[in-house]
Protein backbone atom coordinates (compact mmCIF):
# COMPACT_ATOMS: atom_id res chain seq x y z
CA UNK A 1 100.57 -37.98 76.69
CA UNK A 2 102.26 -37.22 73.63
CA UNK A 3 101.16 -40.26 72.05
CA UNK A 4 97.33 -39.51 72.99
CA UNK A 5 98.14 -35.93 71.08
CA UNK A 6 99.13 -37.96 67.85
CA UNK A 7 95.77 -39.25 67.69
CA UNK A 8 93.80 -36.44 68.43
CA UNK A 9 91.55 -34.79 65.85
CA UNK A 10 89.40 -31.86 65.86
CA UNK A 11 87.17 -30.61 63.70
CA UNK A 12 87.79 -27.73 61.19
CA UNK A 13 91.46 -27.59 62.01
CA UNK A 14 94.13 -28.60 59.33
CA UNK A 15 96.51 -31.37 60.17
CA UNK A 16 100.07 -29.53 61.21
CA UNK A 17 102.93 -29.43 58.58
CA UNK A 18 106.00 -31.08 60.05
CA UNK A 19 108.61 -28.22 61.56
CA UNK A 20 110.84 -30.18 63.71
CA UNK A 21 113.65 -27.95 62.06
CA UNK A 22 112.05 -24.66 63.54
CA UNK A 23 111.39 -26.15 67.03
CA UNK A 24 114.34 -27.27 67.39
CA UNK A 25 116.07 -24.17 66.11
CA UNK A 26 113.78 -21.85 68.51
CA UNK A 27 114.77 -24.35 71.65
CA UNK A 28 118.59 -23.56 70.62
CA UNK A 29 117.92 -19.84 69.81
CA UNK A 30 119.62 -17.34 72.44
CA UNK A 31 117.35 -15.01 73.79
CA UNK A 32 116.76 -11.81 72.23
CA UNK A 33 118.56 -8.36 73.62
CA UNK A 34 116.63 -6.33 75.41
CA UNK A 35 115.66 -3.18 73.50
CA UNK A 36 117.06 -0.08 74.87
CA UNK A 37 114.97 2.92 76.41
CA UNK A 38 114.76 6.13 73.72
CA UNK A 39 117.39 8.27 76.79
CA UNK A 40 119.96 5.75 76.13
CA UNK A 41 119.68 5.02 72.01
CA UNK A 42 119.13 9.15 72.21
CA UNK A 43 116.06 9.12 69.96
CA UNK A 44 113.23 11.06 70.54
CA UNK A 45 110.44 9.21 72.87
CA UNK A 46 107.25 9.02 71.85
CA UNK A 47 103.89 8.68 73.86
CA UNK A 48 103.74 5.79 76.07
CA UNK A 49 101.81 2.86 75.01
CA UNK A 50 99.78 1.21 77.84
CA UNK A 51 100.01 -2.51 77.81
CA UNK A 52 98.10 -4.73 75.96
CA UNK A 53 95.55 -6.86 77.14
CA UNK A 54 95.95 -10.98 76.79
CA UNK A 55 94.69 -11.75 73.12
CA UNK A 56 91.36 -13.84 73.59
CA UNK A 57 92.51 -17.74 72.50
CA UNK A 58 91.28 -18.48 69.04
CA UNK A 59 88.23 -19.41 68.75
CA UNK A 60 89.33 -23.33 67.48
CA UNK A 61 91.16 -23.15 70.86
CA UNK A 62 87.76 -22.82 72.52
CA UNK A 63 86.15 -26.00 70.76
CA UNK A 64 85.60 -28.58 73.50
CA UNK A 65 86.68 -31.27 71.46
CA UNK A 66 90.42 -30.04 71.71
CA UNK A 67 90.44 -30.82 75.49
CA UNK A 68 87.79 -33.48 75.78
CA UNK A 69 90.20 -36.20 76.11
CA UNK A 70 91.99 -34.93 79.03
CA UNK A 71 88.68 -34.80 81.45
CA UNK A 72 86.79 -38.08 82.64
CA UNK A 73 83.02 -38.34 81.16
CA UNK A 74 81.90 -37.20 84.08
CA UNK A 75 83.66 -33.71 84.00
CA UNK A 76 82.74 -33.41 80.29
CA UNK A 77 79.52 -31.65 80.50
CA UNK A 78 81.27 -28.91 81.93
CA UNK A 79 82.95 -28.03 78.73
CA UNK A 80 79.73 -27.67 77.15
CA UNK A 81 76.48 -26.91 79.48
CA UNK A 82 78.02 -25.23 82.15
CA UNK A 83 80.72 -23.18 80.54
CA UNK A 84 77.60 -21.59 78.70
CA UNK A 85 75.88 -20.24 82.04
CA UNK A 86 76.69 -16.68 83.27
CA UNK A 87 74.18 -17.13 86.52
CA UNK A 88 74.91 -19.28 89.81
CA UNK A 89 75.68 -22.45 89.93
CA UNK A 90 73.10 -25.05 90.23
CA UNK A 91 74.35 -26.98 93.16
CA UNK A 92 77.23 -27.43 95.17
CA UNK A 93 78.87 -30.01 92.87
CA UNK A 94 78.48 -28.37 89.86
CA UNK A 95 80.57 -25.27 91.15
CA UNK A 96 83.21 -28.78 92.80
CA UNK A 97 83.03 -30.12 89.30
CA UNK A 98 84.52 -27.24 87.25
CA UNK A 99 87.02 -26.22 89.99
CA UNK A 100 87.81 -30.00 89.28
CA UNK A 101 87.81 -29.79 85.81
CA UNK A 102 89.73 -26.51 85.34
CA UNK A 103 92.75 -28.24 87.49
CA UNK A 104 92.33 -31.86 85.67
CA UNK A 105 93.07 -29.73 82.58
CA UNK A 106 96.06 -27.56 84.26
CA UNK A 107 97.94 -30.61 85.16
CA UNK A 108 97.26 -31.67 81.53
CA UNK A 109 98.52 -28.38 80.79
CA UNK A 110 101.89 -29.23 83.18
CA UNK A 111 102.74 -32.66 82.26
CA UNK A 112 102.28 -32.24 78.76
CA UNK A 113 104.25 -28.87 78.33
CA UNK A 114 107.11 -30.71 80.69
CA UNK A 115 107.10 -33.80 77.88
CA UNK A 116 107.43 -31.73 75.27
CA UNK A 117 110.33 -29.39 76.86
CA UNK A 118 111.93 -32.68 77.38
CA UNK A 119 111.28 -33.88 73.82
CA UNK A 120 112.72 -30.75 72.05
CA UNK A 121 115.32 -29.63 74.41
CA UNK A 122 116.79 -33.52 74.50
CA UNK A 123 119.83 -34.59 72.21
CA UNK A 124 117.45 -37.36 70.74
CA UNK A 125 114.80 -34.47 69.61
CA UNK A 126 117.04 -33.54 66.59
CA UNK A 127 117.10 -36.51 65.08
CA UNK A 128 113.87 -38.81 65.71
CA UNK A 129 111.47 -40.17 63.52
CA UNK A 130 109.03 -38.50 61.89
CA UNK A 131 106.11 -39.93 63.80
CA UNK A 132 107.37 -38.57 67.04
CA UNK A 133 107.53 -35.10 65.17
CA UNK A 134 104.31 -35.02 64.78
CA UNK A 135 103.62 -35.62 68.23
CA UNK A 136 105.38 -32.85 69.23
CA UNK A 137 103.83 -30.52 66.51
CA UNK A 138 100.32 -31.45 67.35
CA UNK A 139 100.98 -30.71 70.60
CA UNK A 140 102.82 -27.76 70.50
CA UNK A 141 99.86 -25.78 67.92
CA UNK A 142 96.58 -27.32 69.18
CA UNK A 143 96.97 -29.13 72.44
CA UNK A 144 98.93 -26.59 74.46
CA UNK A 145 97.03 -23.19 73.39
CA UNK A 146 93.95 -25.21 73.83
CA UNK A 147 94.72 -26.45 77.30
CA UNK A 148 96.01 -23.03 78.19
CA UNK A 149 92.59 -21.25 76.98
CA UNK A 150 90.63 -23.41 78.63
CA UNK A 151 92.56 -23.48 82.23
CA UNK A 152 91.67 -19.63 81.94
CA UNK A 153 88.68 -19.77 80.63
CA UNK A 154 87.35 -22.02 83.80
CA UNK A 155 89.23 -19.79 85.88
CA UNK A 156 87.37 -16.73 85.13
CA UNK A 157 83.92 -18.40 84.95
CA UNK A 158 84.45 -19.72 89.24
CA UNK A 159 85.73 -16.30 89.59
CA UNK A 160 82.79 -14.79 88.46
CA UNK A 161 79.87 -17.56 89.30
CA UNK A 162 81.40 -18.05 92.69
CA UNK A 163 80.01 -15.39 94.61
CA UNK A 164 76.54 -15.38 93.20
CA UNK A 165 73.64 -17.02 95.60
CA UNK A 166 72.43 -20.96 95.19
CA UNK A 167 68.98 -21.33 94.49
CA UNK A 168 69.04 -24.09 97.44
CA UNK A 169 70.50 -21.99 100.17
CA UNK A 170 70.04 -18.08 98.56
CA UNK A 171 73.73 -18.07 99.70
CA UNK A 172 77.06 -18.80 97.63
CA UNK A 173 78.79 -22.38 97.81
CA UNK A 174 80.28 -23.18 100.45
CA UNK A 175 83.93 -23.23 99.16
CA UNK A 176 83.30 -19.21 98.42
CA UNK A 177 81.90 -18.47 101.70
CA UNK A 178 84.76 -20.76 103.46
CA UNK A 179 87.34 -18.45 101.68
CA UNK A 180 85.45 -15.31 102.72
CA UNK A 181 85.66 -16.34 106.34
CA UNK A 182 89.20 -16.93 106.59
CA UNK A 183 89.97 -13.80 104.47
CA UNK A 184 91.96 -15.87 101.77
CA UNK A 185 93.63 -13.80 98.47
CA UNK A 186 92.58 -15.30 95.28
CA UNK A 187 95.97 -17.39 94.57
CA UNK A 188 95.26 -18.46 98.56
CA UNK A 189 91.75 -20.10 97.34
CA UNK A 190 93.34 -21.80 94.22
CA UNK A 191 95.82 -23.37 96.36
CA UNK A 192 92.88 -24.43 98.75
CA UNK A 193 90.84 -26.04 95.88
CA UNK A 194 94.13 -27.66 94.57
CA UNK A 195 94.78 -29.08 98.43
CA UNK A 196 91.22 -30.18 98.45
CA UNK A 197 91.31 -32.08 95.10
CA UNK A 198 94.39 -33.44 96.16
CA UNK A 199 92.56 -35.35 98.39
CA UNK A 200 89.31 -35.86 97.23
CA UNK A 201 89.44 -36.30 93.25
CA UNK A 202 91.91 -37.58 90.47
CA UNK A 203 92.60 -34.41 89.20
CA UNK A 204 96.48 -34.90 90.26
CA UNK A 205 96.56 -38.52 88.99
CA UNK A 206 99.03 -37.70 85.99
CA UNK A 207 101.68 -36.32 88.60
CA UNK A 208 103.17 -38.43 89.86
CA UNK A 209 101.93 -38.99 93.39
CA UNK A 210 103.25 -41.05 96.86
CA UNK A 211 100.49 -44.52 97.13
CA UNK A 212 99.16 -42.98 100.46
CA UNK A 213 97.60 -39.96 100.93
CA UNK A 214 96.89 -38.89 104.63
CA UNK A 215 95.16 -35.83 106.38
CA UNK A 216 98.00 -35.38 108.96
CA UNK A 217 100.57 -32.45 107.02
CA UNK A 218 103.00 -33.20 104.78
CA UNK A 219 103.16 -37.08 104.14
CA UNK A 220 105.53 -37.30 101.56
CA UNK A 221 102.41 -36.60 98.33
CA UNK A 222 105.15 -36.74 95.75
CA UNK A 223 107.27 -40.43 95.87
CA UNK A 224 109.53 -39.21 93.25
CA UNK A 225 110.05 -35.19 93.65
CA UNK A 226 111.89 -33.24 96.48
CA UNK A 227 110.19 -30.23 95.59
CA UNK A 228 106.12 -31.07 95.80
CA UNK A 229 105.66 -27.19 96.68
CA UNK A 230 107.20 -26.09 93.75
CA UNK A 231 105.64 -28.52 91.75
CA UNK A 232 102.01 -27.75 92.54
CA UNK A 233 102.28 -24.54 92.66
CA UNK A 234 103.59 -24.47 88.96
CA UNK A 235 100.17 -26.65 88.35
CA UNK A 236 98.20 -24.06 89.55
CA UNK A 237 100.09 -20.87 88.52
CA UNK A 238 100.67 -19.93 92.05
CA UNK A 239 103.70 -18.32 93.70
CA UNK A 240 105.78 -20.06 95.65
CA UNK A 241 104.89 -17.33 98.50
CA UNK A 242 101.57 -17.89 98.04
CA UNK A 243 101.58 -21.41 99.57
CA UNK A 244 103.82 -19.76 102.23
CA UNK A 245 101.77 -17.38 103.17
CA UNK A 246 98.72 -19.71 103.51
CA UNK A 247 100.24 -21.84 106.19
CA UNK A 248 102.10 -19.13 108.37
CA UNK A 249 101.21 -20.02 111.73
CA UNK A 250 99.76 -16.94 112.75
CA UNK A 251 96.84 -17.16 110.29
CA UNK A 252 93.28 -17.74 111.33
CA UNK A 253 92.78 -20.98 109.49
CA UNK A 254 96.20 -22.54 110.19
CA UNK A 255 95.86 -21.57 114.28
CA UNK A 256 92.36 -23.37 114.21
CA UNK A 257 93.34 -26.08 112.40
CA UNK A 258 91.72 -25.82 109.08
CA UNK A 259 94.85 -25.86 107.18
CA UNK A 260 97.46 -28.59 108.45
CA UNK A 261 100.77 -26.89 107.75
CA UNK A 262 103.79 -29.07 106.27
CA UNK A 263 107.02 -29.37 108.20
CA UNK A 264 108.96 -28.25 105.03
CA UNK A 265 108.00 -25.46 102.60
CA UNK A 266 109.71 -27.55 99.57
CA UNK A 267 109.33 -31.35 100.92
CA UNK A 268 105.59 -31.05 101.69
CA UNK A 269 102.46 -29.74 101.32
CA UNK A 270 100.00 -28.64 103.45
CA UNK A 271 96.87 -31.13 104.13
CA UNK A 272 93.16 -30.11 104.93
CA UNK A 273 91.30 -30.97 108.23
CA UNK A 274 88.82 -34.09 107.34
CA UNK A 275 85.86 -31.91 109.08
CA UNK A 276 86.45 -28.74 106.66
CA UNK A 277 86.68 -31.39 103.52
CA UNK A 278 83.69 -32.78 104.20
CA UNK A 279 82.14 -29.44 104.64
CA UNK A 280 83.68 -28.54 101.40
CA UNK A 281 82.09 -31.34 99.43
CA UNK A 282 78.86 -30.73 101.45
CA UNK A 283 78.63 -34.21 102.91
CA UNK A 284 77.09 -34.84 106.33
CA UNK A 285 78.85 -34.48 109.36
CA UNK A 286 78.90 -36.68 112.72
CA UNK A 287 77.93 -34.83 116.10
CA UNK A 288 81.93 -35.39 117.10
CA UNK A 289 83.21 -33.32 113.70
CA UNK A 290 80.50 -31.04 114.41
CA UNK A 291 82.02 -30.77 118.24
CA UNK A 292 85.55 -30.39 116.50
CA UNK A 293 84.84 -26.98 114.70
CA UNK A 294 82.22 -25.78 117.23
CA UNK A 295 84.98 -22.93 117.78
CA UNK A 296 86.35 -22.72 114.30
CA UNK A 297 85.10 -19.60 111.84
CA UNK A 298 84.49 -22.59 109.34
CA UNK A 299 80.99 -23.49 111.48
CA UNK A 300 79.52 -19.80 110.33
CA UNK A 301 79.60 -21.63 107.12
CA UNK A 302 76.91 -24.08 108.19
CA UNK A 303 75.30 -21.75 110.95
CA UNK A 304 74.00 -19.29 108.20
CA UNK A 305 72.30 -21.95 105.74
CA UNK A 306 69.05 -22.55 106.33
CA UNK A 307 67.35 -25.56 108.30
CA UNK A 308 70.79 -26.23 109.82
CA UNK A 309 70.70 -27.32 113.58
CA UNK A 310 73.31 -27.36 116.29
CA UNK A 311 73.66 -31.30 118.19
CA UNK A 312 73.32 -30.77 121.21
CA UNK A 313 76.38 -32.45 121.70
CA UNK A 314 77.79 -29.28 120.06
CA UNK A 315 75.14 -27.05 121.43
């Protein structure tokens, strides 16, 4: 990854001086003290000062071109036409291809932020070359903030596109409506998009993953980490607890099966039933899956759209 930063160049920006000195001297820097309140220093205390809000990423952060070459073409028009859009989404898969493109770029976001820990933190960091400097640098003042802006960026556009009605149906995607049903908190239906990319995308293909991927829970995702939970989560920004939370047994979605719980909280993930994945991606299900979540709250999903009929195998 570090080696695609070195050749990456975007428009407008300047080309990085070379500070391996000052990484590697902030890397090695203790951590400041923490300032005292004004009761203990004795000063007078002033007026408190409410928090500030996150800065908005520079606007070179924003430029598509700075993260273009961590999505497949496929993804890429979502940097560019849909970003742009405040109203619904057109269709089902163009709300399924940012969610996929906003995690794509977060585990761009992970692996490359892990390489470049490694790189600085390492004993060989102080003294390479200067062409592996320049990786670093490149990375560390364009790559990373854009990657970060962007992950949010994508965030708050599902957040705010999500709920709004498809011109097909006059109802939200499915994926929102799922979520709605089962009463899922908002890191709950990051981890669900995350569990259902997992599965049904590439999005994860940088991390690396076990050669089989099953349905059945757990499954062993992660050949060469102990800790897959922790790992994901970090991907998505998620608690821990979160992913905890989502597959307690008592919940609505584990008990009827939508949610395959893992054995292990750290060994394993949770998987996804193959009838709510394939009403996820809005494919066509047999009159047996129907049958399967005839007494599930995911078949309101496909009761309320319009033109839908029940088999009467299912009937």
């Amino acid at each position: 990854v570090l080696a695609h930063c070195s050749r990456i160049t975007t428009s407008g920006l300047r080309p990085p001086p070379t500070r391996v000195r000052r990484l590697t001297k902030l890397a090695c820097m203790p951590p400041k003290r923490a300032a005292t309140s004004p009761a203990a220093s004795g000063k007078r205390s002033k007026a408190a000062v409410p928090a500030a809000e996150p800065a908005e990423p520079a606007e070179e952060a924003l430029d598509p071109e700075t993260v273009r070459a961590f999505l497949p073409v496929a993804l890429s028009s979502v940097l560019t036409e849909q970003i742009e859009e405040t109203g619904p989404f057109s269709s089902e898969g163009a709300m399924l291809a940012m969610l996929e493109a906003r995690v794509t770029l977060a585990v761009a976001l992970f692996k490359l932020s892990s390489e470049c820990s490694q790189r600085v933190l390492s004993h060989s960091s102080r003294d390479f070359g200067e062409g592996q400097a320049s990786a670093v640098e490149r990375a560390y003042d364009h790559a990373l903030p854009a990657l970060r802006a962007w992950v949010l960026r994508l965030g708050r556009a599902l957040a705010a596109r999500s709920p709004l009605p498809l011109a097909s149906t006059g109802l939200p995607p499915r994926f929102h409506r799922l979520c709605e049903v089962y009463d899922l908190s908002a890191d709950e239906r990051t981890l669900l998009g995350g569990l259902l990319l997992l599965r049904t995308s590439h999005a994860f293909a940088h991390v690396k993953l076990g050669s089989h991927v099953s349905y059945g829970g757990g499954g062993g995702l992660y050949a060469s980490s102990s800790k897959p939970a922790v790992t994901l989560c970090s991907i998505l920004g998620c608690p821990l607890s979160s992913l905890a939370t989502l597959q307690r047994p008592e919940r609505r979605h584990v008990k009827q099966g939508v949610v395959l719980q893992g054995q292990q909280l750290l060994a394993e993930v949770p998987a996804l039933q193959p009838e709510a994945v394939l009403l996820l991606l809005g494919l066509p299900l047999s009159e047996s899956q129907l049958f399967n979540i005839e007494k599930a709250d995911a078949m309101k999903v496909l009761v309320e759209e319009p033109g839908f009929e029940r088999p009467a195998a299912a009937a």
